[in-house]
PDB file of N, CA and C in Angstrom:
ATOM      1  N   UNK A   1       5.138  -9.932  13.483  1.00  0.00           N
ATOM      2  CA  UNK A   1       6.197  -9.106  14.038  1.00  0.00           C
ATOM      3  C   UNK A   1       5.983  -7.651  13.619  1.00  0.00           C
ATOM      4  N   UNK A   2       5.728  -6.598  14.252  1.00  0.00           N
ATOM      5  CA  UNK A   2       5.647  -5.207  14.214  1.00  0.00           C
ATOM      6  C   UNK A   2       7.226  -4.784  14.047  1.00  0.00           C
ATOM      7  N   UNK A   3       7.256  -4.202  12.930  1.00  0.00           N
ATOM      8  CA  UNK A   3       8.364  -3.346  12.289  1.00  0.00           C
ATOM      9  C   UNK A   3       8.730  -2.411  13.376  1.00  0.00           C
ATOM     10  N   UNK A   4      10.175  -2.183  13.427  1.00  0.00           N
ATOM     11  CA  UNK A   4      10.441  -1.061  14.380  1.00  0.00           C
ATOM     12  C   UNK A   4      10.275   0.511  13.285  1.00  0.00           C
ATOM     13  N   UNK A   5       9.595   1.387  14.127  1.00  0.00           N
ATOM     14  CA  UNK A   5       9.320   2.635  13.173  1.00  0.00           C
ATOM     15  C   UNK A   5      10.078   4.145  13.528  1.00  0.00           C
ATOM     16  N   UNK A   6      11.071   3.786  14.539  1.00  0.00           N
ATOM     17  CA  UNK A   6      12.043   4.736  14.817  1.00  0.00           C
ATOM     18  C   UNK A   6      12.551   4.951  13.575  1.00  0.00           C
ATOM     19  N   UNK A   7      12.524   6.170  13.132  1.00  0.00           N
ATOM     20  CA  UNK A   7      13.269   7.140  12.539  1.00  0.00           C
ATOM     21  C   UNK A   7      12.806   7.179  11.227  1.00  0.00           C
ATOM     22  N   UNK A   8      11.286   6.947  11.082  1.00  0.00           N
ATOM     23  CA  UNK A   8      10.218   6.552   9.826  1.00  0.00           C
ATOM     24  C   UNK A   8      10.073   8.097   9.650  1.00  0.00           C
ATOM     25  N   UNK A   9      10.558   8.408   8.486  1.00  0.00           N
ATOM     26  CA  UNK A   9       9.899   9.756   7.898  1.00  0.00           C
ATOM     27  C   UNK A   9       8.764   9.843   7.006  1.00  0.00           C
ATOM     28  N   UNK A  10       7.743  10.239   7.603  1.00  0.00           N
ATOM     29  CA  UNK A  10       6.159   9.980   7.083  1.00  0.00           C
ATOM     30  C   UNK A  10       6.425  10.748   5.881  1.00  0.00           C
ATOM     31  N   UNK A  11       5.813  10.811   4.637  1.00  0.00           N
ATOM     32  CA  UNK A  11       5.393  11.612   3.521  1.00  0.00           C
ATOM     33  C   UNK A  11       3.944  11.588   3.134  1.00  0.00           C
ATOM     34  N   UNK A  12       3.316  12.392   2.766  1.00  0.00           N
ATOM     35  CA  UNK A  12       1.927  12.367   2.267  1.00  0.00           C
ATOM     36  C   UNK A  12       1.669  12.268   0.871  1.00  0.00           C
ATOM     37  N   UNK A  13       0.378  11.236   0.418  1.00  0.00           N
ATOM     38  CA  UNK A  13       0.784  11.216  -0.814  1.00  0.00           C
ATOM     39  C   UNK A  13       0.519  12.142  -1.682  1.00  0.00           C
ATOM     40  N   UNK A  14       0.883  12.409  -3.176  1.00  0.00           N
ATOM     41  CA  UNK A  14       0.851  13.246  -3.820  1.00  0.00           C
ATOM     42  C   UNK A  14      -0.513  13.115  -4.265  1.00  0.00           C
ATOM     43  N   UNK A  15      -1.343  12.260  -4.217  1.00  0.00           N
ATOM     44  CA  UNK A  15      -2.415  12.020  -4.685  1.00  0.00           C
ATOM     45  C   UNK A  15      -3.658  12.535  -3.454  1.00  0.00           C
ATOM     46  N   UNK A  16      -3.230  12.795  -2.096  1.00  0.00           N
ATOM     47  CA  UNK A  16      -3.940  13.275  -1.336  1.00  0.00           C
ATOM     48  C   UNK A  16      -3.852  14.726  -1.264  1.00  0.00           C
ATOM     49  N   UNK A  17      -5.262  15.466  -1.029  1.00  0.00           N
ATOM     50  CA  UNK A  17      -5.768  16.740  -1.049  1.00  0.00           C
ATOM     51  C   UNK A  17      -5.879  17.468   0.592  1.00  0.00           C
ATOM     52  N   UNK A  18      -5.555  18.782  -0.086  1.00  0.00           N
ATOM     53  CA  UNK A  18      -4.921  19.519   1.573  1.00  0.00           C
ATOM     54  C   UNK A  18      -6.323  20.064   2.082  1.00  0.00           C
ATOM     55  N   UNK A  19      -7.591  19.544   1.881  1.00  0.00           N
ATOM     56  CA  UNK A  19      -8.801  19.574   2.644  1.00  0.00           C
ATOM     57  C   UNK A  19      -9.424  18.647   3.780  1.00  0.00           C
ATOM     58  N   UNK A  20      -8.261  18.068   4.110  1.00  0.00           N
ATOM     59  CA  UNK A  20      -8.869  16.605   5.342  1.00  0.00           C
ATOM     60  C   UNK A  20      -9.260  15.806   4.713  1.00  0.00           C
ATOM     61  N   UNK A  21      -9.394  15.356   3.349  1.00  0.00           N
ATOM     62  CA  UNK A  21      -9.357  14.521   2.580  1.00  0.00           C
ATOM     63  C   UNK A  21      -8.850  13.196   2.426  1.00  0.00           C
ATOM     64  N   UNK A  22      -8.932  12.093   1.865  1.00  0.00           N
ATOM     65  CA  UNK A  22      -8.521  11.044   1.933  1.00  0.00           C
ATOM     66  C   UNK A  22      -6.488  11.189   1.597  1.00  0.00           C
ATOM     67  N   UNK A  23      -6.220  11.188   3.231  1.00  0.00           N
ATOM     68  CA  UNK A  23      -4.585  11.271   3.110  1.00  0.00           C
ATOM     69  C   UNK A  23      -4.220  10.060   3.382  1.00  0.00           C
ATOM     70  N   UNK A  24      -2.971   9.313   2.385  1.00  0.00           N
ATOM     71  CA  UNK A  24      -2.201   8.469   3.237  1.00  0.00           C
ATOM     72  C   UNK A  24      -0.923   9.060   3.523  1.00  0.00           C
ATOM     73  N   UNK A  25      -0.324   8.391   4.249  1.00  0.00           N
ATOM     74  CA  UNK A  25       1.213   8.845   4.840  1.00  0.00           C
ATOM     75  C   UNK A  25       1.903   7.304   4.192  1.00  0.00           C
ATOM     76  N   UNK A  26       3.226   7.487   3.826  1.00  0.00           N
ATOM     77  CA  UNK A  26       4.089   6.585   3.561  1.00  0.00           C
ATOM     78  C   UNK A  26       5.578   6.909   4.188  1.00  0.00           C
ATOM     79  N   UNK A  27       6.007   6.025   4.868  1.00  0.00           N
ATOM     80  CA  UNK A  27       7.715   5.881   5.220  1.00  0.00           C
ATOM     81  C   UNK A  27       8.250   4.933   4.404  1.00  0.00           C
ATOM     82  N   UNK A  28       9.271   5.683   3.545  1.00  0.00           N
ATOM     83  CA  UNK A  28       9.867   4.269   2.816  1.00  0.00           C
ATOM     84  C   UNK A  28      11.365   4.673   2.757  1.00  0.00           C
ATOM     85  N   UNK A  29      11.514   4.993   4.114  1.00  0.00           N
ATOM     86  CA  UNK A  29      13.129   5.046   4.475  1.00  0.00           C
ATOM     87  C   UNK A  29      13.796   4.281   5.045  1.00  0.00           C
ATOM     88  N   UNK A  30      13.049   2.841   5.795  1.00  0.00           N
ATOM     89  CA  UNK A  30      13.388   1.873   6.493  1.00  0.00           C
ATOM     90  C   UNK A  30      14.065   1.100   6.129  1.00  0.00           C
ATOM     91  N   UNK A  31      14.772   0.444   6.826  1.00  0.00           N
ATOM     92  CA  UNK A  31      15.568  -0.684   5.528  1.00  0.00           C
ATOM     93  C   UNK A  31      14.413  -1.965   5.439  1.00  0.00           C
ATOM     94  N   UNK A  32      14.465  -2.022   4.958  1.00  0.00           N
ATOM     95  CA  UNK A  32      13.559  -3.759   4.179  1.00  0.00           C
ATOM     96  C   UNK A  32      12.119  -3.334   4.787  1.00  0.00           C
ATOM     97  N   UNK A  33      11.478  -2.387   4.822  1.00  0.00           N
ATOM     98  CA  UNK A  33      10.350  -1.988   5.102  1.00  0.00           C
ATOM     99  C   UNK A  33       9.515  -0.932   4.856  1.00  0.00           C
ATOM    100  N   UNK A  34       8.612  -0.613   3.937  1.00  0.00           N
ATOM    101  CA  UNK A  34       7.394   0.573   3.982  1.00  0.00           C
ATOM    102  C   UNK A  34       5.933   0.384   4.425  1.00  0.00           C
ATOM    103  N   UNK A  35       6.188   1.858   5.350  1.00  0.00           N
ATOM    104  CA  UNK A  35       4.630   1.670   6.334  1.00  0.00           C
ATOM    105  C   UNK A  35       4.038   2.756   5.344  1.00  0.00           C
ATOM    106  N   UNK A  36       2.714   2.852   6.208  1.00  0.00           N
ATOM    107  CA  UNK A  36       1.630   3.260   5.251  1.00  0.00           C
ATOM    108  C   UNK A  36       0.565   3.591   6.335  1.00  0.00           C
ATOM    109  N   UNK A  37       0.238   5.001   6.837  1.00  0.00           N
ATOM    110  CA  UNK A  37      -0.649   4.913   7.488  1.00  0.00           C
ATOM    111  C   UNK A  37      -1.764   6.122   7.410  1.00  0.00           C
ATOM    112  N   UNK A  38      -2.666   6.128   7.949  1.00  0.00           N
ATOM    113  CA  UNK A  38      -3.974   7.547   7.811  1.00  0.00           C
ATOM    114  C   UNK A  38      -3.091   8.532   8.015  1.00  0.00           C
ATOM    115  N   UNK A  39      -3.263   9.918   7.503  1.00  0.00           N
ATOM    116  CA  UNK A  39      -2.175  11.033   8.288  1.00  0.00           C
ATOM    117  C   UNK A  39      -3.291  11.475   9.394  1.00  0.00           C
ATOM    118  N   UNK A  40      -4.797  11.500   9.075  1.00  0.00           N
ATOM    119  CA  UNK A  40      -5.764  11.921   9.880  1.00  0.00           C
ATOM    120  C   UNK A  40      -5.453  10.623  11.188  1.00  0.00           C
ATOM    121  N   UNK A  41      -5.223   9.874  11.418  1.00  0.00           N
ATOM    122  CA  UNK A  41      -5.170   9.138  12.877  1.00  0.00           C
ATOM    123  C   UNK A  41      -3.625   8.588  12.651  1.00  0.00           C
ATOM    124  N   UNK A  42      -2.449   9.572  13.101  1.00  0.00           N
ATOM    125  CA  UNK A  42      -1.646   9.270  12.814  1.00  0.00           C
ATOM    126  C   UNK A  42      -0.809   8.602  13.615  1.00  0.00           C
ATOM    127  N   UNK A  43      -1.812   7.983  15.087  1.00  0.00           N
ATOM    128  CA  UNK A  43      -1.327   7.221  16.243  1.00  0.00           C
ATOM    129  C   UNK A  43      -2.026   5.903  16.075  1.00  0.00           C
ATOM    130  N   UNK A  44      -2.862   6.065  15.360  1.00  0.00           N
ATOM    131  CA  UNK A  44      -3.567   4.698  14.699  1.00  0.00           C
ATOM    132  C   UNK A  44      -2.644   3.643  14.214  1.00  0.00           C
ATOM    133  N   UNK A  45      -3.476   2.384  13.498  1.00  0.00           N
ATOM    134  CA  UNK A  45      -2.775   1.658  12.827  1.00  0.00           C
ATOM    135  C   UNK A  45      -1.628   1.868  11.751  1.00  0.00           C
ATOM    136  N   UNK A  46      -1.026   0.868  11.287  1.00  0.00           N
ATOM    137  CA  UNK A  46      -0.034   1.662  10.555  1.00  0.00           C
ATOM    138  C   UNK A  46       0.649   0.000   9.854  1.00  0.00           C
ATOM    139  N   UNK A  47      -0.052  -0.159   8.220  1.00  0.00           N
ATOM    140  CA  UNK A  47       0.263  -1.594   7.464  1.00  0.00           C
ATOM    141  C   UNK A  47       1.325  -1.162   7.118  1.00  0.00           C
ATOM    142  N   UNK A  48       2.225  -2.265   6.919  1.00  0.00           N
ATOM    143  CA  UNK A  48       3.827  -2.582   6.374  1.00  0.00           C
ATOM    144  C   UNK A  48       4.042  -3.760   5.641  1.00  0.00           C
ATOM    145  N   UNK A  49       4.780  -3.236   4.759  1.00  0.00           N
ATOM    146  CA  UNK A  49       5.077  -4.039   3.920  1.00  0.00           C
ATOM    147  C   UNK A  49       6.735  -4.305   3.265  1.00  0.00           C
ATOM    148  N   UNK A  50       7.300  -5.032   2.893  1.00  0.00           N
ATOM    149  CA  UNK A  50       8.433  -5.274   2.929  1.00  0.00           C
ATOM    150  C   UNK A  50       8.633  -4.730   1.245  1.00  0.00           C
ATOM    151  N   UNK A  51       9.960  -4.208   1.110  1.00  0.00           N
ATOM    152  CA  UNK A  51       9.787  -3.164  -0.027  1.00  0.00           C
ATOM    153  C   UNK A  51       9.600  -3.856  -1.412  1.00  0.00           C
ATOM    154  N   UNK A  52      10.001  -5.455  -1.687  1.00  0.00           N
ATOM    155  CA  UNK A  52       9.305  -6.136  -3.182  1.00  0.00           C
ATOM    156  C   UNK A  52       8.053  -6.176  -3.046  1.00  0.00           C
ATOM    157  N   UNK A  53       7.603  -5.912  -1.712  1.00  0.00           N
ATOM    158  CA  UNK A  53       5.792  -5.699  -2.196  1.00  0.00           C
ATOM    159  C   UNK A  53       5.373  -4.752  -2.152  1.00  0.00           C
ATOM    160  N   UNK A  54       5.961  -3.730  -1.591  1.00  0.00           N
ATOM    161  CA  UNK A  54       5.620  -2.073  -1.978  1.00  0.00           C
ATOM    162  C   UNK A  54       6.232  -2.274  -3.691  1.00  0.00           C
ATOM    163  N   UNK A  55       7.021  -2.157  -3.748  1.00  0.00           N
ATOM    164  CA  UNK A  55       7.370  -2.264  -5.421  1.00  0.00           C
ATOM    165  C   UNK A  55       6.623  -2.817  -6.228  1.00  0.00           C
ATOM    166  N   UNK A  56       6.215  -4.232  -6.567  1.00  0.00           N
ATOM    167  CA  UNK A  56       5.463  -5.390  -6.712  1.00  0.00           C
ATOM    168  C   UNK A  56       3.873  -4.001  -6.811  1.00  0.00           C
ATOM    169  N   UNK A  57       3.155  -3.972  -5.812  1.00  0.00           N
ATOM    170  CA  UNK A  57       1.880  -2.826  -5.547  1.00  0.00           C
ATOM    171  C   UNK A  57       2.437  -1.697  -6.353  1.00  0.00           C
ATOM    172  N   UNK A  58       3.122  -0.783  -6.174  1.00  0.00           N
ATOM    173  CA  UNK A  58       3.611   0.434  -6.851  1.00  0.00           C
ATOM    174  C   UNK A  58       2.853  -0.044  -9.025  1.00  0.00           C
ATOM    175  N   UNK A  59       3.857  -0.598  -8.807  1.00  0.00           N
ATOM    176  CA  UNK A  59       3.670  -0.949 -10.110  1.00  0.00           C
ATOM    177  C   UNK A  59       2.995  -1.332 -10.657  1.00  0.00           C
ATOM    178  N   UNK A  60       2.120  -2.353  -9.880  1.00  0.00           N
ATOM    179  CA  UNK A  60       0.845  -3.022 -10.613  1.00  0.00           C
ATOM    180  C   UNK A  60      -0.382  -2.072 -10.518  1.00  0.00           C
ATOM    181  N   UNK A  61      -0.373  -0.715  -9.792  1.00  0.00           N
ATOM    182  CA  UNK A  61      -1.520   0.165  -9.947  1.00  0.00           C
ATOM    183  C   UNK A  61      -0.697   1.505 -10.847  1.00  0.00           C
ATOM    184  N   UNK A  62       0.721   1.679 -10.841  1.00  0.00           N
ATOM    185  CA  UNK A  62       0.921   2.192 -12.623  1.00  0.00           C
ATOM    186  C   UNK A  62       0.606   1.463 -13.913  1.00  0.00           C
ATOM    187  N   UNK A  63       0.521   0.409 -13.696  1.00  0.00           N
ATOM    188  CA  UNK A  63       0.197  -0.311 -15.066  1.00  0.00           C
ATOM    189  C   UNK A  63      -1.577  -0.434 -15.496  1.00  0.00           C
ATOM    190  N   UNK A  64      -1.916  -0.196 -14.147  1.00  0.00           N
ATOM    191  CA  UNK A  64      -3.755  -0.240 -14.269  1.00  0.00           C
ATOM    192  C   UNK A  64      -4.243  -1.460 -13.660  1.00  0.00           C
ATOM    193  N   UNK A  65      -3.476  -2.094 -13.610  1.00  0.00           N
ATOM    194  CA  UNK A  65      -3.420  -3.627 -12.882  1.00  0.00           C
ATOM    195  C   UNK A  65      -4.457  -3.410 -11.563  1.00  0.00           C
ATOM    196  N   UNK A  66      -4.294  -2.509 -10.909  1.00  0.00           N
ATOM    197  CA  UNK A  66      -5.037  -2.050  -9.357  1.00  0.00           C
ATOM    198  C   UNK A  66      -5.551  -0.548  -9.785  1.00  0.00           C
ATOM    199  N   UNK A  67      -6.928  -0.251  -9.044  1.00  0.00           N
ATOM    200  CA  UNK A  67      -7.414   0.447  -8.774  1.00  0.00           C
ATOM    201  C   UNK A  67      -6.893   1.214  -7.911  1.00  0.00           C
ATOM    202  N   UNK A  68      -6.279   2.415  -7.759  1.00  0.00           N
ATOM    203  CA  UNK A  68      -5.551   3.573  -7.080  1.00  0.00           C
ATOM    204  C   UNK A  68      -6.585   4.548  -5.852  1.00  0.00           C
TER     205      UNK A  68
END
């Protein structure tokens, strides 16, 4: 099932560089949902995830758990 993405406010991450560089975009204003997509193909694909596994991920690459 494809998430509805009306009214998704993209952010870029803080970890991406303002040279065309490896950007992601994140919306995590949805209710029970954060997307995640290239900002460079920003009509492209676009993974989602339901927010205990954005949380769940968040955390396990602050702890070192995941490679960032």
């Amino acid at each position: 099932m494809t998430p509805d993405l009306t009214g998704a406010v993209w952010r870029k991450s803080t970890r991406s560089d303002n040279n065309g560089g490896a950007c992601v975009e994140v919306a995590d204003n949805l209710p029970a949902v954060v997307a995640v997509r290239d900002s460079k193909d920003r009509q492209g694909p676009v993974l989602s995830f339901t927010t205990s596994q954005w949380t769940d991920f968040v955390q396990g690459v602050k702890a070192g758990m995941l490679d960032a």
